[in-house]
N, C-alpha and C. Protein backbone atom coordinates (compact mmCIF):
# COMPACT_ATOMS: atom_id res chain seq x y z
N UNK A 1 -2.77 27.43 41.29
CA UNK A 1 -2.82 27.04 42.66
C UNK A 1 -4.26 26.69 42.99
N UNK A 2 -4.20 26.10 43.70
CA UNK A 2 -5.71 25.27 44.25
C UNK A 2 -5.80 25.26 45.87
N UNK A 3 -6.78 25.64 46.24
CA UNK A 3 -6.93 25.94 47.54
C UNK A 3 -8.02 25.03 48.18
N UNK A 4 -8.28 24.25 49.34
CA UNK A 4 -9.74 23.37 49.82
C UNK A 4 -9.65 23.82 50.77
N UNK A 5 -10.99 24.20 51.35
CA UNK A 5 -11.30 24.72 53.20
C UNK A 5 -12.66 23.98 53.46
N UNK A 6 -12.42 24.34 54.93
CA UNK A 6 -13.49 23.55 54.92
C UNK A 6 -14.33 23.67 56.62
N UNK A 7 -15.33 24.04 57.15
CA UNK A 7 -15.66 24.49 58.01
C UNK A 7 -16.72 23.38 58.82
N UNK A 8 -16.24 22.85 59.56
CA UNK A 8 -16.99 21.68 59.64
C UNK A 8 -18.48 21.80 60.87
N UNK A 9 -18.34 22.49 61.32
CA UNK A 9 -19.25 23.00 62.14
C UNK A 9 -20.79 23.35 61.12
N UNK A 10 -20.57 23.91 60.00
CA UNK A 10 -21.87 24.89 59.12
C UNK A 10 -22.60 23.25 58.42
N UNK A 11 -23.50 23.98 57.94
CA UNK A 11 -24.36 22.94 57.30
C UNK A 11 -23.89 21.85 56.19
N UNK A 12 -24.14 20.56 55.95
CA UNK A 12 -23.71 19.96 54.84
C UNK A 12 -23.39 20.48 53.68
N UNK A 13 -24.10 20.84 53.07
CA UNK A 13 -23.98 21.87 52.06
C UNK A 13 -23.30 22.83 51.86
N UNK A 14 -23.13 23.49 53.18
CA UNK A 14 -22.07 24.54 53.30
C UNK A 14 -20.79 24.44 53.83
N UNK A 15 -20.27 23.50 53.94
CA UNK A 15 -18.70 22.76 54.63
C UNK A 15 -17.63 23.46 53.73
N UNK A 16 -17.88 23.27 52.73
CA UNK A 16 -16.30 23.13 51.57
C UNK A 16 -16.54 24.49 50.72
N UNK A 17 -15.27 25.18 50.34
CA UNK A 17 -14.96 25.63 49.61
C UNK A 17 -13.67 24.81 48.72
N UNK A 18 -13.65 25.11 47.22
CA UNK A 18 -12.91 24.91 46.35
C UNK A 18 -12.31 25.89 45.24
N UNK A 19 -11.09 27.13 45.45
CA UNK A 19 -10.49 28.16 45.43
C UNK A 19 -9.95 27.64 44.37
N UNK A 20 -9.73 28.30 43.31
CA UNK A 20 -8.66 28.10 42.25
C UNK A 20 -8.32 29.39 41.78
N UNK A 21 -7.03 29.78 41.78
CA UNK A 21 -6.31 31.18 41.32
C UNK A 21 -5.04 31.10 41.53
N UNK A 22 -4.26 32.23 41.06
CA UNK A 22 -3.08 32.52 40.72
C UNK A 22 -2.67 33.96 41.35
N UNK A 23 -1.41 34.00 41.94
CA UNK A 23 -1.27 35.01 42.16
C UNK A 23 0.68 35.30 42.27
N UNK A 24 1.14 36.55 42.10
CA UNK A 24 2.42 36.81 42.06
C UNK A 24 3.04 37.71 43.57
N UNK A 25 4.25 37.53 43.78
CA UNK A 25 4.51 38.36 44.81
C UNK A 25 6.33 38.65 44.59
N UNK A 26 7.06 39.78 45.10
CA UNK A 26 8.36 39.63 45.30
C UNK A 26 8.58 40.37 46.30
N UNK A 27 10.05 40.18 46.91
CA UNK A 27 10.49 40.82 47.55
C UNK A 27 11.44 41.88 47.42
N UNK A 28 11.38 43.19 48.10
CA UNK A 28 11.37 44.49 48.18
C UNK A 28 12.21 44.88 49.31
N UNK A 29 13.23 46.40 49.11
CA UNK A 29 14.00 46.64 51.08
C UNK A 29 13.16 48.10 50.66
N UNK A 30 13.03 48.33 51.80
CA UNK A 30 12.43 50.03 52.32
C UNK A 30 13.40 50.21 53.18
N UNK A 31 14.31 50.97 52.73
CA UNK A 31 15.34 51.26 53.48
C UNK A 31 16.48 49.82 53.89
N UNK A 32 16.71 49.58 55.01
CA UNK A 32 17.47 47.71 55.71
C UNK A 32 16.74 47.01 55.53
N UNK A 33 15.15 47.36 55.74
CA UNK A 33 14.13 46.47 56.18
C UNK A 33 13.10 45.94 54.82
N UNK A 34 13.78 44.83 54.59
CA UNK A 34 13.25 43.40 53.53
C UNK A 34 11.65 42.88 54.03
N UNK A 35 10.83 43.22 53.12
CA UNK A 35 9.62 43.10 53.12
C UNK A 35 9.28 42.10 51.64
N UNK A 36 8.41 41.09 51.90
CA UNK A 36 7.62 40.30 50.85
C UNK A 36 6.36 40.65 50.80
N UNK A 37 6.06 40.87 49.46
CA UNK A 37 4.60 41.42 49.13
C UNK A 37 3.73 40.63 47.82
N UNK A 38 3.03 40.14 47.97
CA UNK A 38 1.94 39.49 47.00
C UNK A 38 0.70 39.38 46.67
N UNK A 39 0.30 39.41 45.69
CA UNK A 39 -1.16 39.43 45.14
C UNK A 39 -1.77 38.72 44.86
N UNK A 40 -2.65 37.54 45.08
CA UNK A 40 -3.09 36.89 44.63
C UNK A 40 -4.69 37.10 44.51
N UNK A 41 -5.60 36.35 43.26
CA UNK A 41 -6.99 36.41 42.75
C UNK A 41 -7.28 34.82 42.91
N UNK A 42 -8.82 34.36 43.41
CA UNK A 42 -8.83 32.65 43.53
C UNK A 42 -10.43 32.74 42.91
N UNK A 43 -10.94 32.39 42.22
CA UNK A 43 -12.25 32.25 41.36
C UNK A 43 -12.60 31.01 42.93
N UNK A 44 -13.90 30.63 43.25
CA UNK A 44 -14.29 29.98 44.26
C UNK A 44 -15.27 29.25 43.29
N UNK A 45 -14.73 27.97 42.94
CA UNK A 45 -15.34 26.84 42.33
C UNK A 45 -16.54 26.39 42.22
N UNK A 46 -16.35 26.05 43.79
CA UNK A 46 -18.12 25.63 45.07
C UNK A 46 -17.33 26.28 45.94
N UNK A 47 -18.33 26.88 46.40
CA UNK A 47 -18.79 28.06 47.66
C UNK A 47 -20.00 27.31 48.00
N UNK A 48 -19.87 27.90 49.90
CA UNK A 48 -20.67 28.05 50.48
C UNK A 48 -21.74 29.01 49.73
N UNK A 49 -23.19 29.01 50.34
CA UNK A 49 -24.57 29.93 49.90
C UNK A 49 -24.01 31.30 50.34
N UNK A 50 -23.65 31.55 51.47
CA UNK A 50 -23.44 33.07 52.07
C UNK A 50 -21.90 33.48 51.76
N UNK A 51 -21.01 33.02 50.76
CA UNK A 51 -19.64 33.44 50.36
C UNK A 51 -19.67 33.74 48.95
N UNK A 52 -18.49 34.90 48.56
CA UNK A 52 -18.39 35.25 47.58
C UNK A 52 -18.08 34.46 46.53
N UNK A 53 -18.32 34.90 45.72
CA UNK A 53 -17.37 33.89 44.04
C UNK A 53 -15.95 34.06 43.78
N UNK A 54 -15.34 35.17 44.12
CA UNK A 54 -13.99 35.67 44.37
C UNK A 54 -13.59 35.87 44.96
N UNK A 55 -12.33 36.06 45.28
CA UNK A 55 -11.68 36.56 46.56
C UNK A 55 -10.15 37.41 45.84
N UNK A 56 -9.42 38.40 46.39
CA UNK A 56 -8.62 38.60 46.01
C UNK A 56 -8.14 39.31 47.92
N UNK A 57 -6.26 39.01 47.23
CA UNK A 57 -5.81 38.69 48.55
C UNK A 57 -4.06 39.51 48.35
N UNK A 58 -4.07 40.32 48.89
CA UNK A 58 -2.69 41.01 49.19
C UNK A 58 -2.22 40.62 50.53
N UNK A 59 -1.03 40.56 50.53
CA UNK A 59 0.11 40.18 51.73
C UNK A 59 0.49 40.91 51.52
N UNK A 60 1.25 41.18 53.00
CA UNK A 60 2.84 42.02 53.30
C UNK A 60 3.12 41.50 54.59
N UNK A 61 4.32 41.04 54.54
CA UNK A 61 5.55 40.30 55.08
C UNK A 61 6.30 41.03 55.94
N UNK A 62 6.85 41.79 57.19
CA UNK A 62 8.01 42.21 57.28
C UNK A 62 8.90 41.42 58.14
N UNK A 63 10.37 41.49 57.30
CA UNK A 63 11.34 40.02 56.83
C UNK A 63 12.53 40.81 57.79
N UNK A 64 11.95 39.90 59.48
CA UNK A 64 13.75 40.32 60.31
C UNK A 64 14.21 39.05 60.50
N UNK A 65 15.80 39.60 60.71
CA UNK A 65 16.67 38.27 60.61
C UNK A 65 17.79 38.57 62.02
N UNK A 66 17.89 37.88 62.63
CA UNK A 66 18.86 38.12 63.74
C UNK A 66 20.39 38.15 62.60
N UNK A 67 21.06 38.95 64.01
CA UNK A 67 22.41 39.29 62.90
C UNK A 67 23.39 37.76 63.71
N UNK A 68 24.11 37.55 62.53
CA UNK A 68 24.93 36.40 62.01
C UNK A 68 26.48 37.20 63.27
N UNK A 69 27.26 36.11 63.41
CA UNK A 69 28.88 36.62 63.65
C UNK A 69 29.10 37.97 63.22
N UNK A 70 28.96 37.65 61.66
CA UNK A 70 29.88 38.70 61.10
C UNK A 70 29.28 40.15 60.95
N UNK A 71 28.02 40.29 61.62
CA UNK A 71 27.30 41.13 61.66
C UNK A 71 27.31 42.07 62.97
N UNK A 72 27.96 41.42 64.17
CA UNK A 72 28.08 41.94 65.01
C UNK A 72 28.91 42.34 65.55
């Protein structure tokens, strides 16, 4: 996966980032309640001067669904 940002306000030099990483996630119930959870790592290509070289990035999701007909 490949990621571009870009902050247009900061200095020339410092506008763009270019993210490249991989990351996995699935979904999980805790009890009724269906939650998506994922991990992802992005190596930072070109960075800004004042940003890291890495980044790593966890989600969590919690997954409601209005009930259907047959649910009610």
């Amino acid at each position: 996966m490949m990621i571009m940002t870009s902050n247009w306000t900061a200095r020339a030099s410092d506008q763009g980032a270019v993210l490249v990483g991989a990351g996995a996630g699935k979904n999980v119930r805790v009890g009724p309640l269906p939650i998506n959870m994922s991990l992802a790592d992005y190596y930072n290509a070109d960075w800004p001067k004042d940003a890291s070289q890495w980044q790593l990035r966890f989600q969590v999701q919690l997954l409601f669904h209005e009930p259907t007909l047959k649910e009610c």
